[in-house]
N, C-alpha and C. Protein backbone atom coordinates (compact mmCIF):
# COMPACT_ATOMS: atom_id res chain seq x y z
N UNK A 1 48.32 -43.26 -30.03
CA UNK A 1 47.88 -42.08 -29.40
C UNK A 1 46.42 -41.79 -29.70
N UNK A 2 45.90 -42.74 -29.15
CA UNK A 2 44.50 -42.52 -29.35
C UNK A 2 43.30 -41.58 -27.69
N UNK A 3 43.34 -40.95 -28.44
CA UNK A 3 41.68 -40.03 -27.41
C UNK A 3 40.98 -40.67 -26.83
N UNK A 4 40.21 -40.67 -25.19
CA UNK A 4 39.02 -41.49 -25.14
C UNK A 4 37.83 -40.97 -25.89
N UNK A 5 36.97 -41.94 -26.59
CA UNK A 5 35.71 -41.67 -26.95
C UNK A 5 34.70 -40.47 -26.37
N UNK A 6 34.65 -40.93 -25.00
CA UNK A 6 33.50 -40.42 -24.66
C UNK A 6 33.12 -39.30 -23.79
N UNK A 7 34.78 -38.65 -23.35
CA UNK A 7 34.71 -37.09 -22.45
C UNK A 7 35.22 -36.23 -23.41
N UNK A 8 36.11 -36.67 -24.93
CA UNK A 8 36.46 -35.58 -25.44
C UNK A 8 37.71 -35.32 -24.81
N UNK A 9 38.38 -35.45 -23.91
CA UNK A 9 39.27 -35.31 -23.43
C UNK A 9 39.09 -34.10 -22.48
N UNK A 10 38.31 -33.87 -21.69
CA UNK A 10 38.09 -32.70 -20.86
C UNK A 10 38.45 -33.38 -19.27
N UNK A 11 38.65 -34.80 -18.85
CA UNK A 11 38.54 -35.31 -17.77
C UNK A 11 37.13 -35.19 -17.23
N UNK A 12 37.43 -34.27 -15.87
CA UNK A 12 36.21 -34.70 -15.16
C UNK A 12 35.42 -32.91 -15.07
N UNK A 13 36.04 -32.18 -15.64
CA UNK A 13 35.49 -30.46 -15.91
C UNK A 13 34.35 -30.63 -15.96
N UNK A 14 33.62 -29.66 -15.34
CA UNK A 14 31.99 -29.41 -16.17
C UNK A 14 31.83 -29.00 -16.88
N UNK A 15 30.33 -29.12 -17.60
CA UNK A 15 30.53 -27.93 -18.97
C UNK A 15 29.97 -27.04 -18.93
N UNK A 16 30.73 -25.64 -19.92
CA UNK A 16 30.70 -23.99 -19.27
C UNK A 16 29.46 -23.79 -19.84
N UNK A 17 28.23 -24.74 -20.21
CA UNK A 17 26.91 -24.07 -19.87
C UNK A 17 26.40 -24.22 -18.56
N UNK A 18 26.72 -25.62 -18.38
CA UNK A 18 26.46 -25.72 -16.87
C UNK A 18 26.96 -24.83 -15.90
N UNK A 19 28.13 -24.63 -15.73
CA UNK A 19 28.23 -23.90 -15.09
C UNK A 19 27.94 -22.13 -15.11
N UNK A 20 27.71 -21.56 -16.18
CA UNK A 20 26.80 -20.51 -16.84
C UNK A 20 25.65 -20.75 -16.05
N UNK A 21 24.62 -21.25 -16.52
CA UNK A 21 23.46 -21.75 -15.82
C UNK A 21 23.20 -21.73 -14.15
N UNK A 22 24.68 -22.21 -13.18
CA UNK A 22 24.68 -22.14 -12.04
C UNK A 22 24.71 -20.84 -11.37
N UNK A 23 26.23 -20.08 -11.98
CA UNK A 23 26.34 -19.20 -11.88
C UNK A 23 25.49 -18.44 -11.78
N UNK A 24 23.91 -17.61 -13.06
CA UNK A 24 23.42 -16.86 -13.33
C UNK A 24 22.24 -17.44 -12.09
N UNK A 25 22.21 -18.54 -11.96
CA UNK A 25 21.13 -18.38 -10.61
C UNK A 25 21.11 -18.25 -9.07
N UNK A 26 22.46 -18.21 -8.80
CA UNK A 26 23.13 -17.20 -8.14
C UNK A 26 22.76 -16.14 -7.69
N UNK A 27 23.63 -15.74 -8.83
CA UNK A 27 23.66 -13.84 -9.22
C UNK A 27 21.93 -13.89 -9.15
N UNK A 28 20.95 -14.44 -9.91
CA UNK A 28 19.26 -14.07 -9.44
C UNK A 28 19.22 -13.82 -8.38
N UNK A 29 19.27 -14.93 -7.30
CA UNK A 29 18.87 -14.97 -6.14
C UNK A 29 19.59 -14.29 -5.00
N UNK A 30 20.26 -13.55 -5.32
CA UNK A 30 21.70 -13.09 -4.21
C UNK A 30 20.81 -11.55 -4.82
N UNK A 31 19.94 -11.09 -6.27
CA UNK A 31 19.57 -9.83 -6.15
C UNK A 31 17.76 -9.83 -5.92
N UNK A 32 17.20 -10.78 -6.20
CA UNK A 32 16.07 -10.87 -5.64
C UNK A 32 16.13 -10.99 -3.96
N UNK A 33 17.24 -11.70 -3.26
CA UNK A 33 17.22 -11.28 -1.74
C UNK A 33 17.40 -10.36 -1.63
N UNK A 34 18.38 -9.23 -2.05
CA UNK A 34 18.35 -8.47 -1.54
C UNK A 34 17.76 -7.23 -2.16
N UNK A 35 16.55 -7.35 -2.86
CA UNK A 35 15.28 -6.95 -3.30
C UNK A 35 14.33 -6.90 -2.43
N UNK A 36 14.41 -8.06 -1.64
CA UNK A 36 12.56 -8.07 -0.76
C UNK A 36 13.90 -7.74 0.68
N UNK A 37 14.67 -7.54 0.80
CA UNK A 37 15.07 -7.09 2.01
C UNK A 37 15.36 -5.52 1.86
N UNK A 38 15.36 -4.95 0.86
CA UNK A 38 14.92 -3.58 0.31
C UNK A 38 13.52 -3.18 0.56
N UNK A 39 12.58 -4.17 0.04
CA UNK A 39 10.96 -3.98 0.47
C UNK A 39 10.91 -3.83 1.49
N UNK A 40 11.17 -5.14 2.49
CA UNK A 40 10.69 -4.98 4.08
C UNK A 40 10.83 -4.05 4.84
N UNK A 41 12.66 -3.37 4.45
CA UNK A 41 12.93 -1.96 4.87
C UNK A 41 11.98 -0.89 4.79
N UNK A 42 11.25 -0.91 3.14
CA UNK A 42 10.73 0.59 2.64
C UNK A 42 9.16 0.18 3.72
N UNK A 43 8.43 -0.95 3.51
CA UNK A 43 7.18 -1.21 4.15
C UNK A 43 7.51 -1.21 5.64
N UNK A 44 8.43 -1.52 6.49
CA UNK A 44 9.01 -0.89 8.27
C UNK A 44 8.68 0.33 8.03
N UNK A 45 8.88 1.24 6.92
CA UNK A 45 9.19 2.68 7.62
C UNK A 45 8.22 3.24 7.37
N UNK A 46 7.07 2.35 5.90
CA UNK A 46 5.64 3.15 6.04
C UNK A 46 5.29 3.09 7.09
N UNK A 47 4.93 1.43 7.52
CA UNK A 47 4.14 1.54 8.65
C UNK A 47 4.21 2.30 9.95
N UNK A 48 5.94 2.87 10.28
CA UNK A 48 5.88 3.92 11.47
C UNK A 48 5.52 5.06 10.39
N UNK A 49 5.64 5.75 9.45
CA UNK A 49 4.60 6.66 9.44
C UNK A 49 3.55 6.79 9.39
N UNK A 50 2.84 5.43 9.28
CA UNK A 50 1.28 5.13 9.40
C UNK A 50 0.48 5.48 10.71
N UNK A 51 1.49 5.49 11.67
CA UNK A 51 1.41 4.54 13.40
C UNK A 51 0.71 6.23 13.61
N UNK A 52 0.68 7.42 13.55
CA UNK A 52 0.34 8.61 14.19
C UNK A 52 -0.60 8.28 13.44
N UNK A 53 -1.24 7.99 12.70
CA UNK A 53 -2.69 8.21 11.89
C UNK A 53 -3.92 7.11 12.32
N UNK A 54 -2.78 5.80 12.92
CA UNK A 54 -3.73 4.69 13.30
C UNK A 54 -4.74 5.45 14.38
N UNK A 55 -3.24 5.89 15.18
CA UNK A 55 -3.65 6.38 16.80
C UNK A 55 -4.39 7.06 16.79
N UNK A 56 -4.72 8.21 16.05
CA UNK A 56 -5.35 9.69 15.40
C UNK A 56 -6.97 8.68 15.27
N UNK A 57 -6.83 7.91 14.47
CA UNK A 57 -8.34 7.22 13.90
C UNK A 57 -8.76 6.35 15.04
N UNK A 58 -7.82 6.13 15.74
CA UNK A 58 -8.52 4.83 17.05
C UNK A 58 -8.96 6.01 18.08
N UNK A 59 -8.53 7.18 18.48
CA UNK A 59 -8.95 8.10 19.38
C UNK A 59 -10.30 8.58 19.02
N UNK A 60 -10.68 8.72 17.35
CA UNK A 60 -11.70 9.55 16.80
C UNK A 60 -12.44 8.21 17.23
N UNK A 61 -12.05 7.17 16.89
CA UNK A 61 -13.41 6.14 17.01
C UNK A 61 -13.84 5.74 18.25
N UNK A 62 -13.13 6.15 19.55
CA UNK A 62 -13.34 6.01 20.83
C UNK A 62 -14.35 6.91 20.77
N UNK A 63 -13.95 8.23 20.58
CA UNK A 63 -14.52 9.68 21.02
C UNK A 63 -16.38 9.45 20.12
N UNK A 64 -16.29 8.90 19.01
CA UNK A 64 -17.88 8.70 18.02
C UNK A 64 -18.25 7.86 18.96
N UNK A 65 -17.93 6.56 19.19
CA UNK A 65 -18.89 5.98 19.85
C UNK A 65 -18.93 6.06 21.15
N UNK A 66 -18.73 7.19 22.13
CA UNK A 66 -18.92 7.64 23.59
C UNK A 66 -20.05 8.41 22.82
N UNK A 67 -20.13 8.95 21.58
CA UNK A 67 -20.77 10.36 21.08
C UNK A 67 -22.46 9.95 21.36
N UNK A 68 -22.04 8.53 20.40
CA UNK A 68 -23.27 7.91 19.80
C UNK A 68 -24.16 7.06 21.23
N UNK A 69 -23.21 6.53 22.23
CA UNK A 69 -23.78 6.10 23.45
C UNK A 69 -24.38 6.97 23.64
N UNK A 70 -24.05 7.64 24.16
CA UNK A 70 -24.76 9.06 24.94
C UNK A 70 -26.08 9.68 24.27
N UNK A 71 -25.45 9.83 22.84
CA UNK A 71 -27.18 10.05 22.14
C UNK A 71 -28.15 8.93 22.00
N UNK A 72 -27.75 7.32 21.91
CA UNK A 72 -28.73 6.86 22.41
C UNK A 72 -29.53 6.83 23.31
N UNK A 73 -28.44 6.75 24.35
CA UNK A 73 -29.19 7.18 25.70
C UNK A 73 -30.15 8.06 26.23
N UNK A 74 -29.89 9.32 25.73
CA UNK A 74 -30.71 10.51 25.40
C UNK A 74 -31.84 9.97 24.66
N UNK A 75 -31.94 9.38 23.62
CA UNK A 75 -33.04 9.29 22.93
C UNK A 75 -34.02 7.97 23.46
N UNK A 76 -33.31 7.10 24.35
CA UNK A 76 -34.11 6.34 24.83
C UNK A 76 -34.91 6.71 26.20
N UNK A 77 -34.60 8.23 26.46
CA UNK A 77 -34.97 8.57 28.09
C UNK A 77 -35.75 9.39 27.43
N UNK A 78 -36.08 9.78 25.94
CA UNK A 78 -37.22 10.33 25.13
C UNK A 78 -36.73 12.11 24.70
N UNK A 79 -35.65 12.22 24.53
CA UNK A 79 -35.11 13.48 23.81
C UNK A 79 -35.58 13.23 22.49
N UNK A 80 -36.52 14.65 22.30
CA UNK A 80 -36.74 14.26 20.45
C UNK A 80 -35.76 14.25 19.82
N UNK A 81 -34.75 15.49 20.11
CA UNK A 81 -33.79 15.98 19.16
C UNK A 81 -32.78 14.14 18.94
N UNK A 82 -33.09 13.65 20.21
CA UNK A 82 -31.95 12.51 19.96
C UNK A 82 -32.25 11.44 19.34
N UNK A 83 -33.43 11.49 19.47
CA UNK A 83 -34.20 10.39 18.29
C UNK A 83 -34.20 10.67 17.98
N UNK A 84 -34.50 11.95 17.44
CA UNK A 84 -34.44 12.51 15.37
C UNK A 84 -33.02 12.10 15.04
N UNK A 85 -31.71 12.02 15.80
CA UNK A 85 -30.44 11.90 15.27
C UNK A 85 -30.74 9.78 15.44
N UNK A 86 -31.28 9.49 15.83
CA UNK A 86 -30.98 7.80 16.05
C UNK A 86 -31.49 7.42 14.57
N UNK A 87 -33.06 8.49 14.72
CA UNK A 87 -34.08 7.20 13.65
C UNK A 87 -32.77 7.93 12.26
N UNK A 88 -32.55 8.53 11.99
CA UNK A 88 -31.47 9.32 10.77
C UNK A 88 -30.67 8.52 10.47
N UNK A 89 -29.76 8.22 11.85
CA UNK A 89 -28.32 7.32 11.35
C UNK A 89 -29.02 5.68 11.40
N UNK A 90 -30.49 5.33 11.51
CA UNK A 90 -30.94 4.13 11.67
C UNK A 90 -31.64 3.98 10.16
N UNK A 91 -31.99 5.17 9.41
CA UNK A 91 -31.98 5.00 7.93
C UNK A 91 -31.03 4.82 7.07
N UNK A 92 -29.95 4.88 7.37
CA UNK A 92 -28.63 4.72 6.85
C UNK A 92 -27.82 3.59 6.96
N UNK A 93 -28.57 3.03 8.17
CA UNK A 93 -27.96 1.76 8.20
C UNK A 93 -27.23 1.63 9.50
N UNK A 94 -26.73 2.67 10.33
CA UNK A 94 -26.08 2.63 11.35
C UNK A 94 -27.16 2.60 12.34
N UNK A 95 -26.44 1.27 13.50
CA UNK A 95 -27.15 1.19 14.25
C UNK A 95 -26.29 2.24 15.93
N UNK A 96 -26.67 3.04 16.78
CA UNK A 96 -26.78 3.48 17.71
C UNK A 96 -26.89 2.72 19.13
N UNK A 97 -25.96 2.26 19.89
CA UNK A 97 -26.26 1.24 20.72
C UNK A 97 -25.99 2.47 22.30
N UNK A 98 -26.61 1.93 23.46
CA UNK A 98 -25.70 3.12 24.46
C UNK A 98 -24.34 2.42 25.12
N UNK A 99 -23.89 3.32 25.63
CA UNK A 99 -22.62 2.93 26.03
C UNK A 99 -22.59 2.16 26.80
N UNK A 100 -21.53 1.37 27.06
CA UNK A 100 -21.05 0.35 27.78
C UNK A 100 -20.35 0.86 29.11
N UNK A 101 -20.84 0.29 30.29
CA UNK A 101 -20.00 0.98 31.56
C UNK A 101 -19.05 -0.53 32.26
């Protein structure tokens, strides 16, 4: 009644670190998915509350540069007041172009 040598007598079982080891990376990845599918949710719902503020800032930036056409324009048909506002925002760095039709 002799034992084999070399399984210990377990047959063909795995061993319960191995399978420990499998297990626990699993369980990781089954809560890291459903971690970034928690994110994507919370970042969907910033961005629709973002969406009224985009619109809000893309209207203001329509409405400045109709502002700024127009006062170029003015200042290139020789309005002082509108060149005093060009050469101003042209010390600053902003350039004043006229509008586009």
């Amino acid at each position: 009644m002799t034992m084999p040598v070399g399984n210990g007598g377990q047959g063909n079982a795995l061993p319960v670190p191995l399978i420990l080891v499998v297990v626990s990376l699993f369980v990781l990845m089954a809560f890291e998915t459903g971690q970034a599918i928690r994110d994507r949710g919370a970042l969907a719902e910033l961005m629709r509350a973002q969406q009224p503020s985009i619109e809000q800032g893309a209207k203001l930036r329509q409405q400045l540069q109709n502002l700024a056409g127009k006062t170029a324009v003015l200042a290139a048909a020789g309005d002082a007041g509108a060149k005093s506002v060009v050469d101003q925002m042209r010390a600053q760095g902003v350039t004043l172009s006229a509008a586009k039709k």
